[in-house]
PDB file of N, CA and C in Angstrom:
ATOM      1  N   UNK A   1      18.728  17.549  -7.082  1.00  0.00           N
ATOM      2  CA  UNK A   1      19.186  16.232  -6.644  1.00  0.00           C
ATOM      3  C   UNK A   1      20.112  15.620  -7.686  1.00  0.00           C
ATOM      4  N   UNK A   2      21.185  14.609  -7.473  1.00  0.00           N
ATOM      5  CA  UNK A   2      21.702  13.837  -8.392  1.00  0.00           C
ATOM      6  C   UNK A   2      21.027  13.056  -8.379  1.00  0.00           C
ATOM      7  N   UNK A   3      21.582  12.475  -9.726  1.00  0.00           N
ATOM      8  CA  UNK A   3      21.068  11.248 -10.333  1.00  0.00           C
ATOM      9  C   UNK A   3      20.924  10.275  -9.255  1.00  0.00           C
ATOM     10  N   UNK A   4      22.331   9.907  -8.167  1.00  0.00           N
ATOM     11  CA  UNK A   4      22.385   8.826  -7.490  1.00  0.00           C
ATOM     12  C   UNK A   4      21.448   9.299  -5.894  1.00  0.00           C
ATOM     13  N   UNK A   5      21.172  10.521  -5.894  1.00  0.00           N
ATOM     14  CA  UNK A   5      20.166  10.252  -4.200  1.00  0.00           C
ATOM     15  C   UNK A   5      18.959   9.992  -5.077  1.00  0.00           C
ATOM     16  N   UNK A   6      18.534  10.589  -6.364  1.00  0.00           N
ATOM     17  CA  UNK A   6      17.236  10.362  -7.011  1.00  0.00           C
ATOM     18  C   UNK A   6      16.558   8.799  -6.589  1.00  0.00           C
ATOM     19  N   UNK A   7      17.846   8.290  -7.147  1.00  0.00           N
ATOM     20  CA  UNK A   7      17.673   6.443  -7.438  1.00  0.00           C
ATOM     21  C   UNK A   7      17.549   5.944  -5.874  1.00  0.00           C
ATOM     22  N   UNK A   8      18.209   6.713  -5.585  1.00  0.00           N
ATOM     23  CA  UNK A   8      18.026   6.084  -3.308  1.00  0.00           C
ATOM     24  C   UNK A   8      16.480   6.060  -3.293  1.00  0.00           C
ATOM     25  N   UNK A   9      16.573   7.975  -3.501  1.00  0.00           N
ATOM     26  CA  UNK A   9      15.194   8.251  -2.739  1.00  0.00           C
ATOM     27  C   UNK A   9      13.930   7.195  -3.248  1.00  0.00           C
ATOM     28  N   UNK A  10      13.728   7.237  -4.601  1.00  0.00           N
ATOM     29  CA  UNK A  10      13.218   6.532  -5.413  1.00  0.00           C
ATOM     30  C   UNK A  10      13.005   4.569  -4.714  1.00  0.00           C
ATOM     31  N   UNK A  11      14.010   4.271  -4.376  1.00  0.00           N
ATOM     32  CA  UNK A  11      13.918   2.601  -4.261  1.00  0.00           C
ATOM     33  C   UNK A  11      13.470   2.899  -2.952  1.00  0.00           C
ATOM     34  N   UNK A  12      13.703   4.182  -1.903  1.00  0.00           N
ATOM     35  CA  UNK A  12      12.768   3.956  -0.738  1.00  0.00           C
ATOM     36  C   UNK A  12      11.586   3.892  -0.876  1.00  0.00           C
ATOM     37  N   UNK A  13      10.484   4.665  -1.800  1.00  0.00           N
ATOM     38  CA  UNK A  13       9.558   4.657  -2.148  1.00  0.00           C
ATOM     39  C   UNK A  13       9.303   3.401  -2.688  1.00  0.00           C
ATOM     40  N   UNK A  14       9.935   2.785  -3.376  1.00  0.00           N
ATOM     41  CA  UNK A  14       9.514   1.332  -4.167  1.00  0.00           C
ATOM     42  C   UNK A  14       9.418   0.320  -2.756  1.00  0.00           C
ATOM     43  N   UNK A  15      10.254   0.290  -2.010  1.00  0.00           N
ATOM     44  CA  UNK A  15      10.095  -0.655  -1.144  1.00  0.00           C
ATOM     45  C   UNK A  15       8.577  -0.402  -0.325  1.00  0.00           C
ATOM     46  N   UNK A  16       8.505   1.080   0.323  1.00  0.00           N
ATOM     47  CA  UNK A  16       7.466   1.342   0.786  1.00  0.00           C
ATOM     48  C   UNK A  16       6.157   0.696   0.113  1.00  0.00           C
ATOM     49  N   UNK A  17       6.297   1.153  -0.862  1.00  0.00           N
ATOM     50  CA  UNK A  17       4.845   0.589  -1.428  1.00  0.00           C
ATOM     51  C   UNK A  17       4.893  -0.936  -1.798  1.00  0.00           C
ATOM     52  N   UNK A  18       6.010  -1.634  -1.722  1.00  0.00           N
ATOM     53  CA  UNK A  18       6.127  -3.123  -1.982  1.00  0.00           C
ATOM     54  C   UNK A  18       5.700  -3.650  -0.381  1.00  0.00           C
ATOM     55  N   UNK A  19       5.784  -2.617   0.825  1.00  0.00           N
ATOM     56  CA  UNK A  19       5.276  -3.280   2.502  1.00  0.00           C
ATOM     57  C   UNK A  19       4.364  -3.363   1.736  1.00  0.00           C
ATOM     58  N   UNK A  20       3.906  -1.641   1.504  1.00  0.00           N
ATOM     59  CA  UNK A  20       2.037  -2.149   1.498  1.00  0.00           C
ATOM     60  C   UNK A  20       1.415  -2.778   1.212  1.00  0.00           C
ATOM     61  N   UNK A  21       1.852  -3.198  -0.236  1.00  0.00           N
ATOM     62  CA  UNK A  21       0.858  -4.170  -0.774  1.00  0.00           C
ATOM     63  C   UNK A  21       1.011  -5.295  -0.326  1.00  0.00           C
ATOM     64  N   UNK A  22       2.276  -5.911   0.297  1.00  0.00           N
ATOM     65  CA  UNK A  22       2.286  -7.048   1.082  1.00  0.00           C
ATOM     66  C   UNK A  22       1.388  -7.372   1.924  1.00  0.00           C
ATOM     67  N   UNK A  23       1.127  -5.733   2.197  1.00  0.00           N
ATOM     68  CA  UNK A  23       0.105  -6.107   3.709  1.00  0.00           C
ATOM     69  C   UNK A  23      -1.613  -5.778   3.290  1.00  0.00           C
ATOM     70  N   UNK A  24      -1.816  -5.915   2.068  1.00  0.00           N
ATOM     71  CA  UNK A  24      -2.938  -5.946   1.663  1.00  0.00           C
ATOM     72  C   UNK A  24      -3.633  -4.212   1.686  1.00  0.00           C
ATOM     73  N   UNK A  25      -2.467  -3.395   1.736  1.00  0.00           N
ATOM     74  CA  UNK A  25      -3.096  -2.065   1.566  1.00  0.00           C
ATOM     75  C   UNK A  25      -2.554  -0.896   0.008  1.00  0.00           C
ATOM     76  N   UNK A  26      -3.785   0.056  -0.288  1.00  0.00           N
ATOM     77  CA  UNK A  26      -3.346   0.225  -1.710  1.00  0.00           C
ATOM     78  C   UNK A  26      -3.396   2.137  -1.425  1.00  0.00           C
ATOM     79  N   UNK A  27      -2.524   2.486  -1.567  1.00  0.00           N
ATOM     80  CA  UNK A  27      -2.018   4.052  -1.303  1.00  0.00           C
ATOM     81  C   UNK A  27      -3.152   4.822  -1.459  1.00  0.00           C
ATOM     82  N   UNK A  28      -3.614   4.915  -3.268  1.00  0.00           N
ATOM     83  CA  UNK A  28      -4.411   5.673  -3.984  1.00  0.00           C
ATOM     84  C   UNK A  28      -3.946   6.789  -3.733  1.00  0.00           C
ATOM     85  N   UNK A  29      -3.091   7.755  -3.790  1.00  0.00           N
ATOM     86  CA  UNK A  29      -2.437   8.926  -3.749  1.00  0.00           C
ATOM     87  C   UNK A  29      -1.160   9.368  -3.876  1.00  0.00           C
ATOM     88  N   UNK A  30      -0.124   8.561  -4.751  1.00  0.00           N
ATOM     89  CA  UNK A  30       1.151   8.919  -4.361  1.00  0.00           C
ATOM     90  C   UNK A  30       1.542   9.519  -5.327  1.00  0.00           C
ATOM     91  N   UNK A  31       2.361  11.201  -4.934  1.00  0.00           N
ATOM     92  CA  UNK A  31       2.787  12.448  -5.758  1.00  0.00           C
ATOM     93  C   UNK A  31       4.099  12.822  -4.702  1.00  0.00           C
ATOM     94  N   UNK A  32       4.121  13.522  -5.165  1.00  0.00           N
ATOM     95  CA  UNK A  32       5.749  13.494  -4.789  1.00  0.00           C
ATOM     96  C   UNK A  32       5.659  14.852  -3.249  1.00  0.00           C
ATOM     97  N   UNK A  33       4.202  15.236  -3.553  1.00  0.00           N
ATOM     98  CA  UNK A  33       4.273  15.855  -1.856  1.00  0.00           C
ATOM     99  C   UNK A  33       3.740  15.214  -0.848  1.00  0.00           C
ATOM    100  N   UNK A  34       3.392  13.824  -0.770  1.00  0.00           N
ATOM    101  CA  UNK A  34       3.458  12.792  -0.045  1.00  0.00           C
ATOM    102  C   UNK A  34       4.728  11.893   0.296  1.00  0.00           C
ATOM    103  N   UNK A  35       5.613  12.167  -0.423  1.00  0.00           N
ATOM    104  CA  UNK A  35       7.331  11.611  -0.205  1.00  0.00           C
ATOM    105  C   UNK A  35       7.512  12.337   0.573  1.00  0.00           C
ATOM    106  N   UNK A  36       7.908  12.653   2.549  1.00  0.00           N
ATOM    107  CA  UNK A  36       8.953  13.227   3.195  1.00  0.00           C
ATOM    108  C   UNK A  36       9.967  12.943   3.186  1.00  0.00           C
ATOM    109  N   UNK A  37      11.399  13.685   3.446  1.00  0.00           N
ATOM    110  CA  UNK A  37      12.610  13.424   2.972  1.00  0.00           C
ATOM    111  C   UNK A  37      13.078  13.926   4.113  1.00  0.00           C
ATOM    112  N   UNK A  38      14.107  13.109   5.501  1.00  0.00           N
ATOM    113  CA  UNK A  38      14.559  13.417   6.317  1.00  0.00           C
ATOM    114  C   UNK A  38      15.968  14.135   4.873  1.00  0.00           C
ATOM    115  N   UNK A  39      16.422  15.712   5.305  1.00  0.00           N
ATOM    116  CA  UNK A  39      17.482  16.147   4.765  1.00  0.00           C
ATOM    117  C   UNK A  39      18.846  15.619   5.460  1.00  0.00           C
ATOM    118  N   UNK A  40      18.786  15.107   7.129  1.00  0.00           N
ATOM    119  CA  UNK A  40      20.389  14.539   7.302  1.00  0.00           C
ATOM    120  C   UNK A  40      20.138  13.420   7.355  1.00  0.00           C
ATOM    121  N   UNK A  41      19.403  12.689   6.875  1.00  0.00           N
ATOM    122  CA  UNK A  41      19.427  11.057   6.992  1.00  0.00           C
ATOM    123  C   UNK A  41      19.453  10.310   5.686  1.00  0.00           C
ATOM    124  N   UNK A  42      18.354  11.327   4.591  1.00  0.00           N
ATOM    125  CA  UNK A  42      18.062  10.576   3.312  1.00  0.00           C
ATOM    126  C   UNK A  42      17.114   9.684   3.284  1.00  0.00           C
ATOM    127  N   UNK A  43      16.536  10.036   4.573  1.00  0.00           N
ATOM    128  CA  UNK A  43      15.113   8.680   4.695  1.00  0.00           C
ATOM    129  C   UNK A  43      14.322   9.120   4.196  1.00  0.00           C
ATOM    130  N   UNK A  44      13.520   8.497   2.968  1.00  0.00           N
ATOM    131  CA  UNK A  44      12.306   9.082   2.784  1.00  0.00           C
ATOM    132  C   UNK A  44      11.119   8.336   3.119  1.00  0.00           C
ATOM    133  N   UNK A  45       9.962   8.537   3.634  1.00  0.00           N
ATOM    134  CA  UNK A  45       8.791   8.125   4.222  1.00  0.00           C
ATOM    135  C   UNK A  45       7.592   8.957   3.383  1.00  0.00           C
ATOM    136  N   UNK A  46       6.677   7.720   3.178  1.00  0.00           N
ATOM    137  CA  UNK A  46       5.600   7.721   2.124  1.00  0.00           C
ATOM    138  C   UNK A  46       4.774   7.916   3.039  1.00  0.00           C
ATOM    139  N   UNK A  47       3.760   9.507   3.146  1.00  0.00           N
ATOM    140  CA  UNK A  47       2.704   9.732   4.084  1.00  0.00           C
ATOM    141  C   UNK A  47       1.541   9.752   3.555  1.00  0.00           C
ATOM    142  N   UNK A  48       0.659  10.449   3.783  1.00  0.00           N
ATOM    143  CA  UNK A  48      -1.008  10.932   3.337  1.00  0.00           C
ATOM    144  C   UNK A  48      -1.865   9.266   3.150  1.00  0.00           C
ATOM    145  N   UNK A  49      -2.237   8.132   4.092  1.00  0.00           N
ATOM    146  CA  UNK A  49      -2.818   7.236   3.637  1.00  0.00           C
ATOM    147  C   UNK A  49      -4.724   7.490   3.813  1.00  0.00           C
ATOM    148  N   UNK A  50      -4.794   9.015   3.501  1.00  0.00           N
ATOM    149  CA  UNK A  50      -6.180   8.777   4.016  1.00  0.00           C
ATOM    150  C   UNK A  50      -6.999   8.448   2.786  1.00  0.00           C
ATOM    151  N   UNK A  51      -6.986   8.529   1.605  1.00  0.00           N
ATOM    152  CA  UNK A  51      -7.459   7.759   0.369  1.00  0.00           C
ATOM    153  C   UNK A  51      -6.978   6.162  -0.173  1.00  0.00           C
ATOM    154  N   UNK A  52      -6.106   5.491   1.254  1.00  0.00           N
ATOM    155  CA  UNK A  52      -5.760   4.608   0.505  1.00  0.00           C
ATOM    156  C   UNK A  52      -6.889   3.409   1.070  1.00  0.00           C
ATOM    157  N   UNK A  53      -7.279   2.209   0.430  1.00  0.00           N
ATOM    158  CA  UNK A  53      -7.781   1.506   1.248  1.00  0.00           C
ATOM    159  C   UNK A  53      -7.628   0.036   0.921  1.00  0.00           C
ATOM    160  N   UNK A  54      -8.055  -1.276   0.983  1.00  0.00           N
ATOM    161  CA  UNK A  54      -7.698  -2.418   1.243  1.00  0.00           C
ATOM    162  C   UNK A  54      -7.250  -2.590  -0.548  1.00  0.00           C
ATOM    163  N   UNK A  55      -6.097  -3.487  -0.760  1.00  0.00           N
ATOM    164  CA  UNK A  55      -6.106  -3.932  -1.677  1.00  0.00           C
ATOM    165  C   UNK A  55      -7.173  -5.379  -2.362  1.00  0.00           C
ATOM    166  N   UNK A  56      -7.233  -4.883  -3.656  1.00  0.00           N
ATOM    167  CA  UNK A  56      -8.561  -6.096  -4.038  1.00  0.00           C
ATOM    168  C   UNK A  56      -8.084  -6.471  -5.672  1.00  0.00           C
ATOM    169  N   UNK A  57      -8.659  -7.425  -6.428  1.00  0.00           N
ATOM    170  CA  UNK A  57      -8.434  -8.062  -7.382  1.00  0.00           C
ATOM    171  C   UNK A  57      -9.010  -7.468  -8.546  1.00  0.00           C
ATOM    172  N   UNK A  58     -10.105  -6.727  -8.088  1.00  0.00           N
ATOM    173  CA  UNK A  58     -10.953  -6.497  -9.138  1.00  0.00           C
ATOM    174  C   UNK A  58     -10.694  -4.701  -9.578  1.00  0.00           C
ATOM    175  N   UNK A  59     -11.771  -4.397 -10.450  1.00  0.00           N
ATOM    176  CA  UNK A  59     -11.553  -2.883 -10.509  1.00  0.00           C
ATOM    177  C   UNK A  59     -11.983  -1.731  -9.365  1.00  0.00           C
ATOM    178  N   UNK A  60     -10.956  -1.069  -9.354  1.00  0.00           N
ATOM    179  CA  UNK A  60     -11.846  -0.194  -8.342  1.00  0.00           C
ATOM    180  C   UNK A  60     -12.689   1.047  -9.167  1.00  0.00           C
ATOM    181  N   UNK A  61     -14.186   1.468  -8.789  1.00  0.00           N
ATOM    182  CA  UNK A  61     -14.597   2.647  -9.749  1.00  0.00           C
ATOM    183  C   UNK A  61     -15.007   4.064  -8.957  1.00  0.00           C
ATOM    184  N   UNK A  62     -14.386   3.828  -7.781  1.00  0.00           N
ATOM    185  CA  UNK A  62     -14.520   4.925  -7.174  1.00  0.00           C
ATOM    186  C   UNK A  62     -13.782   5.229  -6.053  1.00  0.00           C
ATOM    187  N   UNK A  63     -13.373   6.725  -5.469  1.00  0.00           N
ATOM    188  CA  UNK A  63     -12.076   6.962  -4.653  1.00  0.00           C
ATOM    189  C   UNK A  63     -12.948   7.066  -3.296  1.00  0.00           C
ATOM    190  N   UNK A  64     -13.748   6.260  -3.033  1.00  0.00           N
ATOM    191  CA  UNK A  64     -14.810   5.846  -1.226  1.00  0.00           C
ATOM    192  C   UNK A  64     -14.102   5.241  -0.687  1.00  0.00           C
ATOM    193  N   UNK A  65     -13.769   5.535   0.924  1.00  0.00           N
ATOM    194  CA  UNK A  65     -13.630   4.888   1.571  1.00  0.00           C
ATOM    195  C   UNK A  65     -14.625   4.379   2.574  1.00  0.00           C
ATOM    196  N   UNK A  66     -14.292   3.717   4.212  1.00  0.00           N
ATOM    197  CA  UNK A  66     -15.365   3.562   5.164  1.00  0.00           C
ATOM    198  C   UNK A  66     -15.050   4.608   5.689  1.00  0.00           C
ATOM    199  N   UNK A  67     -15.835   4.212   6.951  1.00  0.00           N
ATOM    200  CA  UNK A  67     -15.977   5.500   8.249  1.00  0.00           C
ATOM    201  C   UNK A  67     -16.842   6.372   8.094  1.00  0.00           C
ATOM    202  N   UNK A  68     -16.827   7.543   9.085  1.00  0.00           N
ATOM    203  CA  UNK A  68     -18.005   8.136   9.264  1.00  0.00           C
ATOM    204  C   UNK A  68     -18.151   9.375   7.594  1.00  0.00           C
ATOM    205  N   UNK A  69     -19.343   9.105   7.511  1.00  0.00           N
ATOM    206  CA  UNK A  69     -19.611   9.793   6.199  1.00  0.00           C
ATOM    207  C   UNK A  69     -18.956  11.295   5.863  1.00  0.00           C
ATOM    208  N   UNK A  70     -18.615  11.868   7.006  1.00  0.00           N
ATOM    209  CA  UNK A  70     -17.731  12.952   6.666  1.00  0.00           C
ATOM    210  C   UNK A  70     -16.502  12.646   6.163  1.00  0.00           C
ATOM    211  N   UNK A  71     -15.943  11.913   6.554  1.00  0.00           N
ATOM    212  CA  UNK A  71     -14.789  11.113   5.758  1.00  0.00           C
ATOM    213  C   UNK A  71     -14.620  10.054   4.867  1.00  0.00           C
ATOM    214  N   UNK A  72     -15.907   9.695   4.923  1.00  0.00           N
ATOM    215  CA  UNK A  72     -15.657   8.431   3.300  1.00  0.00           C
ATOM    216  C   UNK A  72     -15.121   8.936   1.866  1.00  0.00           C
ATOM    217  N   UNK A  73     -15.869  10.148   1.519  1.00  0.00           N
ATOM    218  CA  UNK A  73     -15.502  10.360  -0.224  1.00  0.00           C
ATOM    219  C   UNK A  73     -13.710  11.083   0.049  1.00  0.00           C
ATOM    220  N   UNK A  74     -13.273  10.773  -0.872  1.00  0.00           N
ATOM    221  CA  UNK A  74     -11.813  11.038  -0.688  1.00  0.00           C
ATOM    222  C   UNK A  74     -11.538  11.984  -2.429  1.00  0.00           C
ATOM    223  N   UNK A  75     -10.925  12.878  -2.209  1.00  0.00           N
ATOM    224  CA  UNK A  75     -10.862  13.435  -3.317  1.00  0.00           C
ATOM    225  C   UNK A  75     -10.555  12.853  -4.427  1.00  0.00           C
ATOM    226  N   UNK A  76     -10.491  12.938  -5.503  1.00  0.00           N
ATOM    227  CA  UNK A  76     -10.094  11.771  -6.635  1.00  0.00           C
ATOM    228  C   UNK A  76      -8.762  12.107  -7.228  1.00  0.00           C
ATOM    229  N   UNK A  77      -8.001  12.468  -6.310  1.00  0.00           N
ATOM    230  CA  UNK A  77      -6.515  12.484  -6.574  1.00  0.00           C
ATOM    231  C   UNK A  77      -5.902  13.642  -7.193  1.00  0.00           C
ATOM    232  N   UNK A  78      -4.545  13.380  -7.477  1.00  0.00           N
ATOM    233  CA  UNK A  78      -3.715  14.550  -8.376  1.00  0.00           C
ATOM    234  C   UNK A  78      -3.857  14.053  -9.396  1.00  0.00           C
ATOM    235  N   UNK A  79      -5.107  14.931 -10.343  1.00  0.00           N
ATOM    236  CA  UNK A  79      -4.863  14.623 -11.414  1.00  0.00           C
ATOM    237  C   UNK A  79      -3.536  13.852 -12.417  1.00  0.00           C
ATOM    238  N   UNK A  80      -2.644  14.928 -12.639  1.00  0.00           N
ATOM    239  CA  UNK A  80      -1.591  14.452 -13.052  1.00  0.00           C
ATOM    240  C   UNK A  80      -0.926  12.952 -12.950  1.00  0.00           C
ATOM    241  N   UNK A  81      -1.369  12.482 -11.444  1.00  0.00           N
ATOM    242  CA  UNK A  81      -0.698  10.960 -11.476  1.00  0.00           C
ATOM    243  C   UNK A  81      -1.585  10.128 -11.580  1.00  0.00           C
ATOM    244  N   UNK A  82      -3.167  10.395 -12.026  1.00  0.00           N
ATOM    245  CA  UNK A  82      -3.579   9.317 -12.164  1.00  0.00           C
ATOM    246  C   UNK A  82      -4.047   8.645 -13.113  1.00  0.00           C
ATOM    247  N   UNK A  83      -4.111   7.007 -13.486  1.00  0.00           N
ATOM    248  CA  UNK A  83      -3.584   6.117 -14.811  1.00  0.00           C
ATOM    249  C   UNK A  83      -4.984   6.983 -15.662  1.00  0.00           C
ATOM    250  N   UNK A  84      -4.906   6.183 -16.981  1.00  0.00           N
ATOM    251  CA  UNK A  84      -5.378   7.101 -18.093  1.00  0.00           C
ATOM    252  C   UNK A  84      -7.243   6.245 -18.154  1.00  0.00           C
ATOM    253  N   UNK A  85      -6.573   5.611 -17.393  1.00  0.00           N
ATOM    254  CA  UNK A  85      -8.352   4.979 -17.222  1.00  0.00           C
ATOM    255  C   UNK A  85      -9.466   4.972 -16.128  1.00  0.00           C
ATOM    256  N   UNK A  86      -8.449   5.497 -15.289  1.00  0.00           N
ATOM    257  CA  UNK A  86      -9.457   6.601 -14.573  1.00  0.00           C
ATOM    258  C   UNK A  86     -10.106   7.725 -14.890  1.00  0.00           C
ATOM    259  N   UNK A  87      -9.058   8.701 -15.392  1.00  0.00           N
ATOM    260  CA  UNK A  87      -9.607   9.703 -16.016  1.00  0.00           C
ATOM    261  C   UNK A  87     -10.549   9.424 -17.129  1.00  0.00           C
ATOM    262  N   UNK A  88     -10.524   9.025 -18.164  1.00  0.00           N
ATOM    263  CA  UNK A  88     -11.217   8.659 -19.298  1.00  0.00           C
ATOM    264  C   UNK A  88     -12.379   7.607 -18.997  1.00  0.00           C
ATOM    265  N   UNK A  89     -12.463   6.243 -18.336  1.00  0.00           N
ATOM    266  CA  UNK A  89     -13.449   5.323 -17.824  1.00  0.00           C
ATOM    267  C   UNK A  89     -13.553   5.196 -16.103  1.00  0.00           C
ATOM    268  N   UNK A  90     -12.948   5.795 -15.612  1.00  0.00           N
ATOM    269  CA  UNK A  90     -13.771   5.974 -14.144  1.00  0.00           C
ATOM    270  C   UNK A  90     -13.508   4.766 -13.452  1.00  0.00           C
ATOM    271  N   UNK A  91     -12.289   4.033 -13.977  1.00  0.00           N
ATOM    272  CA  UNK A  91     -12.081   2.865 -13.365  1.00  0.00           C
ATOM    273  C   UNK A  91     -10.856   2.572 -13.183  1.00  0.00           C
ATOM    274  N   UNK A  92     -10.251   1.553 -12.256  1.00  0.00           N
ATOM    275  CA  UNK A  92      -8.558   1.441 -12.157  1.00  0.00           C
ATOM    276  C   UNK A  92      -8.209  -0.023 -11.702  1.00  0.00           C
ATOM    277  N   UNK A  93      -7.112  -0.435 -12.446  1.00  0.00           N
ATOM    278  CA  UNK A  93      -6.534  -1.704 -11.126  1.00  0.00           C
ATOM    279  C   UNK A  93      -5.843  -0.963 -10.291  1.00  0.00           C
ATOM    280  N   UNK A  94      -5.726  -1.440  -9.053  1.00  0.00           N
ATOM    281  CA  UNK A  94      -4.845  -1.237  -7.814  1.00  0.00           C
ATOM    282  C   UNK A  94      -3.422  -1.097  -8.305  1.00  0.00           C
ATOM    283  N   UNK A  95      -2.742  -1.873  -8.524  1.00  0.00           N
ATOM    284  CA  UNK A  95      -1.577  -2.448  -8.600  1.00  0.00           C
ATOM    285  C   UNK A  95      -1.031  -1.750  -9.917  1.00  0.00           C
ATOM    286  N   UNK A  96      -1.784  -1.619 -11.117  1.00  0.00           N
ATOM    287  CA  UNK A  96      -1.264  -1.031 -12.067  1.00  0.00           C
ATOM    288  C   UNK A  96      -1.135   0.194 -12.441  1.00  0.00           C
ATOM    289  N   UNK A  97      -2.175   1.035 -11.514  1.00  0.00           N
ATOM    290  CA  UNK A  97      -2.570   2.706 -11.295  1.00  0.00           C
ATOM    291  C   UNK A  97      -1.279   2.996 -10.501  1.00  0.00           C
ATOM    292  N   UNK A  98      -0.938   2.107  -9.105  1.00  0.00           N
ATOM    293  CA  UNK A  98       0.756   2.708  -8.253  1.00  0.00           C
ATOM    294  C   UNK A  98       1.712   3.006  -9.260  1.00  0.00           C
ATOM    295  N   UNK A  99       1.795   1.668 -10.103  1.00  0.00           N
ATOM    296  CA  UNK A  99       3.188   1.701 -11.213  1.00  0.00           C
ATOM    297  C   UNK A  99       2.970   2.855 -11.898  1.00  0.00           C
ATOM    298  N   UNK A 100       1.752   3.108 -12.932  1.00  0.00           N
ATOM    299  CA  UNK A 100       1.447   4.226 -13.480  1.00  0.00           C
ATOM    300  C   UNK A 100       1.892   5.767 -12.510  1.00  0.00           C
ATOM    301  N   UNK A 101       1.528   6.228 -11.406  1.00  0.00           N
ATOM    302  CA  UNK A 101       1.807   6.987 -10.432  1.00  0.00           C
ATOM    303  C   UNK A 101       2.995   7.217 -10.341  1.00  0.00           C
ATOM    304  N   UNK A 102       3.643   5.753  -9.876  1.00  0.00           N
ATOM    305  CA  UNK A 102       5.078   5.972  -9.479  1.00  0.00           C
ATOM    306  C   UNK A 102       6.451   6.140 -10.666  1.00  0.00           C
ATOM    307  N   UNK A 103       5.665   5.896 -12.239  1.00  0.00           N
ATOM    308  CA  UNK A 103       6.391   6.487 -13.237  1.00  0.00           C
ATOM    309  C   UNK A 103       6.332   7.934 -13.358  1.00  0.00           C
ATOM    310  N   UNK A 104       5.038   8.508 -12.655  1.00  0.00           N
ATOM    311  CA  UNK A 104       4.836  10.050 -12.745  1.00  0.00           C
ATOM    312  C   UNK A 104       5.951  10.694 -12.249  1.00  0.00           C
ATOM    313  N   UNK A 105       6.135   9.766 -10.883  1.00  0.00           N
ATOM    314  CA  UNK A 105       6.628  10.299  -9.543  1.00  0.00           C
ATOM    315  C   UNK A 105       8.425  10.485 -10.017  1.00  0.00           C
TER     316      UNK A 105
END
């Protein structure tokens, strides 16, 4: 990629996750094989929300969601993108774990 679709693709993703949190929802998963990339359009679309769940104020200390118990525990992510206090204390803000992520990304 160049530098300049990087920075496209990139601010699509920033906006995406600026809906979400508007709308009170928090990814918990974003790596760069969750970015689809239409190749003749340049659209990229942020998928996989099945670990993401309501945004909240406080810490989150675990990757649970609701629903039926076959689907509540959600894997605890790609390693690699996630903030350094999860890994090490088992705990995260919402809002500051995306930024962390999306510097990975």
């Amino acid at each position: 990629l160049t530098e300049p679709v990087a920075q496209g693709l990139f601010r699509q993703v920033l906006e995406a996750m600026g809906h979400c949190s508007s709308r009170g929802v928090l990814h918990r998963h974003i790596k760069a094989e969750n970015v689809l990339v239409d190749l003749a359009t340049g659209e990229a679309k942020l998928i996989d929300f099945g670990c993401g769940t309501i945004l909240q104020d406080t810490f989150y200390t675990r990757m649970e969601q609701h629903g039926p118990a076959e689907l509540r525990l959600c894997p605890m992510g790609t390693q690699e993108y996630s903030p350094l206090e999860w890994i090490l204390f088992g705990c995260y803000h919402g809002q500051p774990a995306t930024i962390w992520s999306l510097g990975i990304l």
